[in-house]
N, C-alpha and C. Protein backbone atom coordinates (compact mmCIF):
# COMPACT_ATOMS: atom_id res chain seq x y z
N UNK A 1 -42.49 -49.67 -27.49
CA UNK A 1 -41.66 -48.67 -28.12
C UNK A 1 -41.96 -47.27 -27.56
N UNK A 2 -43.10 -47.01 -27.61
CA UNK A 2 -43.50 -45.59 -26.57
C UNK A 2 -43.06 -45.57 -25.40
N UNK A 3 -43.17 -46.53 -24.72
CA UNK A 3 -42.23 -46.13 -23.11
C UNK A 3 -41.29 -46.03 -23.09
N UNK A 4 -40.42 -46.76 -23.85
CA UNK A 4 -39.04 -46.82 -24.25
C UNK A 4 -38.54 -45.40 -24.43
N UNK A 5 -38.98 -44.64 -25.64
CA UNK A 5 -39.00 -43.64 -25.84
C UNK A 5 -39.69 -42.41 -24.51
N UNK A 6 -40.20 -43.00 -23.51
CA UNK A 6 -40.89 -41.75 -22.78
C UNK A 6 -39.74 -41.95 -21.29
N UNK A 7 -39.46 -43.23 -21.35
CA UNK A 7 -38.18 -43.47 -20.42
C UNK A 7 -37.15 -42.95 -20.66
N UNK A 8 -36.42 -42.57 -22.35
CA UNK A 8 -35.60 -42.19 -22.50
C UNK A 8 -35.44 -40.54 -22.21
N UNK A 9 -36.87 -40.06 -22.85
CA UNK A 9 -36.43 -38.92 -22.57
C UNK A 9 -36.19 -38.46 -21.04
N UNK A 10 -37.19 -39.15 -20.27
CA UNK A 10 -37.54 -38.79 -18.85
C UNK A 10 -35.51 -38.66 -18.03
N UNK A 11 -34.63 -39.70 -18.49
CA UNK A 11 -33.69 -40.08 -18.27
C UNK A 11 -32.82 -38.60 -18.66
N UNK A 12 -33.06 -38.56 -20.00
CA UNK A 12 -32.55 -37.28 -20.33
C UNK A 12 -32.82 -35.98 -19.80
N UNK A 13 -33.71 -35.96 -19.69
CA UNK A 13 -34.40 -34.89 -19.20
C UNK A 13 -34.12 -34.88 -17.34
N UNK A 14 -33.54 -35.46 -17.07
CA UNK A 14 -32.70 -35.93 -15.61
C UNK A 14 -31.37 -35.31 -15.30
N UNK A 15 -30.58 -35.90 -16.54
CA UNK A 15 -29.63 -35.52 -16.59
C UNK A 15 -29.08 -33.88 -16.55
N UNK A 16 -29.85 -33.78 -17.89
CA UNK A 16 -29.79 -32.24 -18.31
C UNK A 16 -30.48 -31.26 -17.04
N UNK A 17 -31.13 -31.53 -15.90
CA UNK A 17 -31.50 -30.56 -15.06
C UNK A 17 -30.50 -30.68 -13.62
N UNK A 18 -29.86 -32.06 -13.86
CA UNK A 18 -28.64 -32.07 -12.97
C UNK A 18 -27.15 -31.48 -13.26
N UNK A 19 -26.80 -31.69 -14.47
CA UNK A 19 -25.80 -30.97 -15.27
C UNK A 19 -26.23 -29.29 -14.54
N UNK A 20 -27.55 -28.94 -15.09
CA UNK A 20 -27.84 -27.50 -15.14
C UNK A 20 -27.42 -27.56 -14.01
N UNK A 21 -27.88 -28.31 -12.64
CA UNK A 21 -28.00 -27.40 -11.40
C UNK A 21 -26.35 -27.54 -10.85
N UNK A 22 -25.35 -27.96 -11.55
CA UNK A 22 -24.31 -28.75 -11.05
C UNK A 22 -23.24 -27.49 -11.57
N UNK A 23 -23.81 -26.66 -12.91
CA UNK A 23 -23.05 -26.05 -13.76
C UNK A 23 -23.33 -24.30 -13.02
N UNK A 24 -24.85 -24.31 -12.07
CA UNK A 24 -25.20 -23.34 -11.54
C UNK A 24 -24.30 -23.19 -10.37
N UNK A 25 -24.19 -24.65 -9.31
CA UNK A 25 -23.41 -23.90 -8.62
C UNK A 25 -22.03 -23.82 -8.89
N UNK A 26 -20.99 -24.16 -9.47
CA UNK A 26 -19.70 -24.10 -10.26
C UNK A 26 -19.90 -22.30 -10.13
N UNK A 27 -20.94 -21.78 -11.12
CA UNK A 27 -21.15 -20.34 -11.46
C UNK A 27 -21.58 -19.71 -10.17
N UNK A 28 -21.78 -19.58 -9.03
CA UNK A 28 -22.30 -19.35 -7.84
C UNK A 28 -20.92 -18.93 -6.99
N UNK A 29 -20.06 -19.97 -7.23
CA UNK A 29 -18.91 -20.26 -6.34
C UNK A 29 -17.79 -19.26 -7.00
N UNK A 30 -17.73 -18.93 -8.40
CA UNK A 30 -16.88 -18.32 -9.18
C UNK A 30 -17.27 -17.01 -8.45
N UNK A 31 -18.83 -16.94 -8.87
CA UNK A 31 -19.04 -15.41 -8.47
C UNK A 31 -19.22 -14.76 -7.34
N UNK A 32 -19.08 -15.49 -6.65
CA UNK A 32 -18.70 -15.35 -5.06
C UNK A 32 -17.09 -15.26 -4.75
N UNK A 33 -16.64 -15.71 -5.06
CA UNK A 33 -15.06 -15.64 -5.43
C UNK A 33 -14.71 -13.87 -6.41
N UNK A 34 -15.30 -13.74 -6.95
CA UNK A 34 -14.73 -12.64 -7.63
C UNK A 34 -15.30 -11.64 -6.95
N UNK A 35 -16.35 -11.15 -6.31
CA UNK A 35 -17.25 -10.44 -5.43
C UNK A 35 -16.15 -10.58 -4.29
N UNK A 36 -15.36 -11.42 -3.45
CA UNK A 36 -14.79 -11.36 -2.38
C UNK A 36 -13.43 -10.81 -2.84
N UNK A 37 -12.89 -10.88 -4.22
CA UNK A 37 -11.32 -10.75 -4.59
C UNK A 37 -11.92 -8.44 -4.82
N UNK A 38 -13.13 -8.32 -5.83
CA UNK A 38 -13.42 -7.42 -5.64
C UNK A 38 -13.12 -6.18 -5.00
N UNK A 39 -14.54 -7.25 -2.92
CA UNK A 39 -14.30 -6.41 -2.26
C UNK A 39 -12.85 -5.91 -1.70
N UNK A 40 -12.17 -7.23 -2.02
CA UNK A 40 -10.76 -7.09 -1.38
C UNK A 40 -9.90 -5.93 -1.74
N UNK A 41 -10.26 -5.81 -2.97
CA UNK A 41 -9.70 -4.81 -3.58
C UNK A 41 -10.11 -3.25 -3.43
N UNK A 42 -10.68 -3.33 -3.24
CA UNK A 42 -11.41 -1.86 -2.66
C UNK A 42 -10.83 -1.59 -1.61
N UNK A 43 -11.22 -2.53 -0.22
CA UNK A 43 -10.74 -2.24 0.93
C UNK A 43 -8.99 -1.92 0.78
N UNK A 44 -8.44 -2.66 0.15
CA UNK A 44 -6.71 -2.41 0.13
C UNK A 44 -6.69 -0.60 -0.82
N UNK A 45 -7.12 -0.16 -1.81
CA UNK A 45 -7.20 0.80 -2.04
C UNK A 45 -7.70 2.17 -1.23
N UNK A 46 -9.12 1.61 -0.51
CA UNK A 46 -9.34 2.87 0.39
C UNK A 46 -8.40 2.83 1.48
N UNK A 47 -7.53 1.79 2.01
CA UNK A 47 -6.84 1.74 3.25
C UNK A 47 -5.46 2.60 2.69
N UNK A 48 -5.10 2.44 1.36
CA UNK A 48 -3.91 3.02 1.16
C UNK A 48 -4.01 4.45 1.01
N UNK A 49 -5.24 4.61 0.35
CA UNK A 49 -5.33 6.33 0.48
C UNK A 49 -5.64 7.04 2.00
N UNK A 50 -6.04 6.53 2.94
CA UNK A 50 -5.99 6.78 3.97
C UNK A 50 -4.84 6.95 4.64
N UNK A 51 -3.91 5.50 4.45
CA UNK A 51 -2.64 5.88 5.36
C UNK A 51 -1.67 6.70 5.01
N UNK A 52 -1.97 6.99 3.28
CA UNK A 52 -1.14 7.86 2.70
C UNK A 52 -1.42 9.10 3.10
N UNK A 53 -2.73 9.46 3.86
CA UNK A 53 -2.81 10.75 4.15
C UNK A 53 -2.05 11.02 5.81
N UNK A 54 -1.18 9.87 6.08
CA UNK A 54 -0.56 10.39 7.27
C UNK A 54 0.54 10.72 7.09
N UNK A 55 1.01 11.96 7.89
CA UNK A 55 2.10 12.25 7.70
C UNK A 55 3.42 12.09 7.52
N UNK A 56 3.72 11.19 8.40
CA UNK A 56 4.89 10.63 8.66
C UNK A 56 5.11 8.78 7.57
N UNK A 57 4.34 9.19 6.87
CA UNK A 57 4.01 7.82 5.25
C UNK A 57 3.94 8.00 4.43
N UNK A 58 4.74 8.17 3.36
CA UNK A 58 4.53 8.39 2.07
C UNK A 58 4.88 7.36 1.10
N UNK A 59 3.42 6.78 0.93
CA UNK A 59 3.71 5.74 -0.15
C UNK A 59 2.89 6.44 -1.80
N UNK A 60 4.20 6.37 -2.65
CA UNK A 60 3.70 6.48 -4.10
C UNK A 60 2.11 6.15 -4.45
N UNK A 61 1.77 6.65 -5.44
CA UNK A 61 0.86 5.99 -6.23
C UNK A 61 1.11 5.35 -7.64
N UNK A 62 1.71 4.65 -7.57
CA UNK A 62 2.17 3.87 -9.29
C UNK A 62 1.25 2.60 -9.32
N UNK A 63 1.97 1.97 -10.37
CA UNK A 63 1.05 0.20 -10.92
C UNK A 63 1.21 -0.54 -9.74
N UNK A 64 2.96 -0.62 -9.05
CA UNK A 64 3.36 -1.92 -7.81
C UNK A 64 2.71 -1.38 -6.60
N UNK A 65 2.42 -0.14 -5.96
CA UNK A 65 1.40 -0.39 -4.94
C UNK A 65 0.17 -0.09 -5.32
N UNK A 66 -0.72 -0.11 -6.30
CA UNK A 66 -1.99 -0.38 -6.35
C UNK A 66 -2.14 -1.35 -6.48
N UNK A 67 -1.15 -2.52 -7.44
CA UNK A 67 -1.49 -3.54 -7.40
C UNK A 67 -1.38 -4.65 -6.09
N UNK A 68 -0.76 -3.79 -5.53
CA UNK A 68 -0.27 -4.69 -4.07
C UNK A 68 -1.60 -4.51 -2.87
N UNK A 69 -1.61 -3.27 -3.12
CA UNK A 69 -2.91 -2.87 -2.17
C UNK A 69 -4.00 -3.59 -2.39
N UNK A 70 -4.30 -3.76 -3.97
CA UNK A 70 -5.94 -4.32 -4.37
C UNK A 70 -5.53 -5.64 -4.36
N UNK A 71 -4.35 -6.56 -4.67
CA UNK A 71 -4.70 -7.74 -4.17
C UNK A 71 -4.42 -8.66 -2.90
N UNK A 72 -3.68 -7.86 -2.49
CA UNK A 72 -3.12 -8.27 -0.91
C UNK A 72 -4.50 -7.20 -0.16
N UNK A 73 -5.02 -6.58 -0.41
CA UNK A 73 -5.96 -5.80 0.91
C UNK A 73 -5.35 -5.41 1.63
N UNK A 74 -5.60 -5.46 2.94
CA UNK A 74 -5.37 -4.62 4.43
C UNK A 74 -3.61 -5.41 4.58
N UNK A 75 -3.25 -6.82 4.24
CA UNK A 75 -2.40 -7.32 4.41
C UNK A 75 -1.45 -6.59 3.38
N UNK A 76 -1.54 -6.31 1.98
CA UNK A 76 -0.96 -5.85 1.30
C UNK A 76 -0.50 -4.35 1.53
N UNK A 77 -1.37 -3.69 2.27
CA UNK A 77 -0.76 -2.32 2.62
C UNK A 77 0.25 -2.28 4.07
N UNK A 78 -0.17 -3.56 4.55
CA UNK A 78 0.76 -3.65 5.55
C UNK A 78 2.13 -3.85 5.08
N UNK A 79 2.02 -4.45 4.04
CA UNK A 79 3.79 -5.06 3.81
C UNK A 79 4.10 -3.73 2.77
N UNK A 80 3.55 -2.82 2.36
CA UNK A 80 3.94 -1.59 1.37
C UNK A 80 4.00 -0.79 2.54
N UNK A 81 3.64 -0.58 3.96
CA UNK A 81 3.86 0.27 5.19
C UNK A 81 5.41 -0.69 5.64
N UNK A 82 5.17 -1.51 5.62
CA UNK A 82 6.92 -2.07 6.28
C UNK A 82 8.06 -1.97 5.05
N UNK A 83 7.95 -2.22 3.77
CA UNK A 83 8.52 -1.65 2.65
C UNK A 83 8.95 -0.25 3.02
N UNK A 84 8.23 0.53 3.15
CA UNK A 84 8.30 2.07 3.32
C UNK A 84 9.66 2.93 4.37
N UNK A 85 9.14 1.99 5.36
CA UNK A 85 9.87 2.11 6.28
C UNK A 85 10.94 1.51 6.46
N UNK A 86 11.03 0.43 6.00
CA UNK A 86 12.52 -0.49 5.01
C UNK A 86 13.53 0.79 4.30
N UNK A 87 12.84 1.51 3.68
CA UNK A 87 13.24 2.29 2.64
C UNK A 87 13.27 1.23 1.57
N UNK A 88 12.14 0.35 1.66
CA UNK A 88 12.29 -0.29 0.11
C UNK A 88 11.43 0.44 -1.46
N UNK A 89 10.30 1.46 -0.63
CA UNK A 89 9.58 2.01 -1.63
C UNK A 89 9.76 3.06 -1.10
């Protein structure tokens, strides 16, 4: 009956540190993911205030190109620079 019981827990006690390490990286991968959507977002914001400081570009500052900038990035200010020049914004 004691081994039984020292097997069981040992079993359990298996599980539960594989779960843990299984649930760590799940949480690893998220937060690496949000750290990259983040940086993304930065870079599309500093790129838009930059190109906005050229002359011959004038893109707004409202909700639809910040939001375009921070989640599209460098790609997203590209298509709010061809918009522009569209005369779509």
């Amino acid at each position: 009956m004691e081994t039984m019981s020292l097997l069981i827990l040992v079993v359990l006690g298996t599980f539960l540190i594989a779960g843990g390490l299984a649930l760590l990286r799940v949480l690893l991968s998220v937060g690496r993911t949000l750290i990259t959507v983040a940086a993304n977002m930065l870079t599309g914001l500093v790129i838009l205030i930059c190109v906005n400081m050229l002359p011959f570009i004038n893109l707004p500052f409202n909700l639809l190109t910040i939001l375009v900038a921070g989640f599209g990035g460098i790609a997203g200010v590209g298509i709010l620079i061809i918009g522009n020049i569209a005369g779509f914004i």
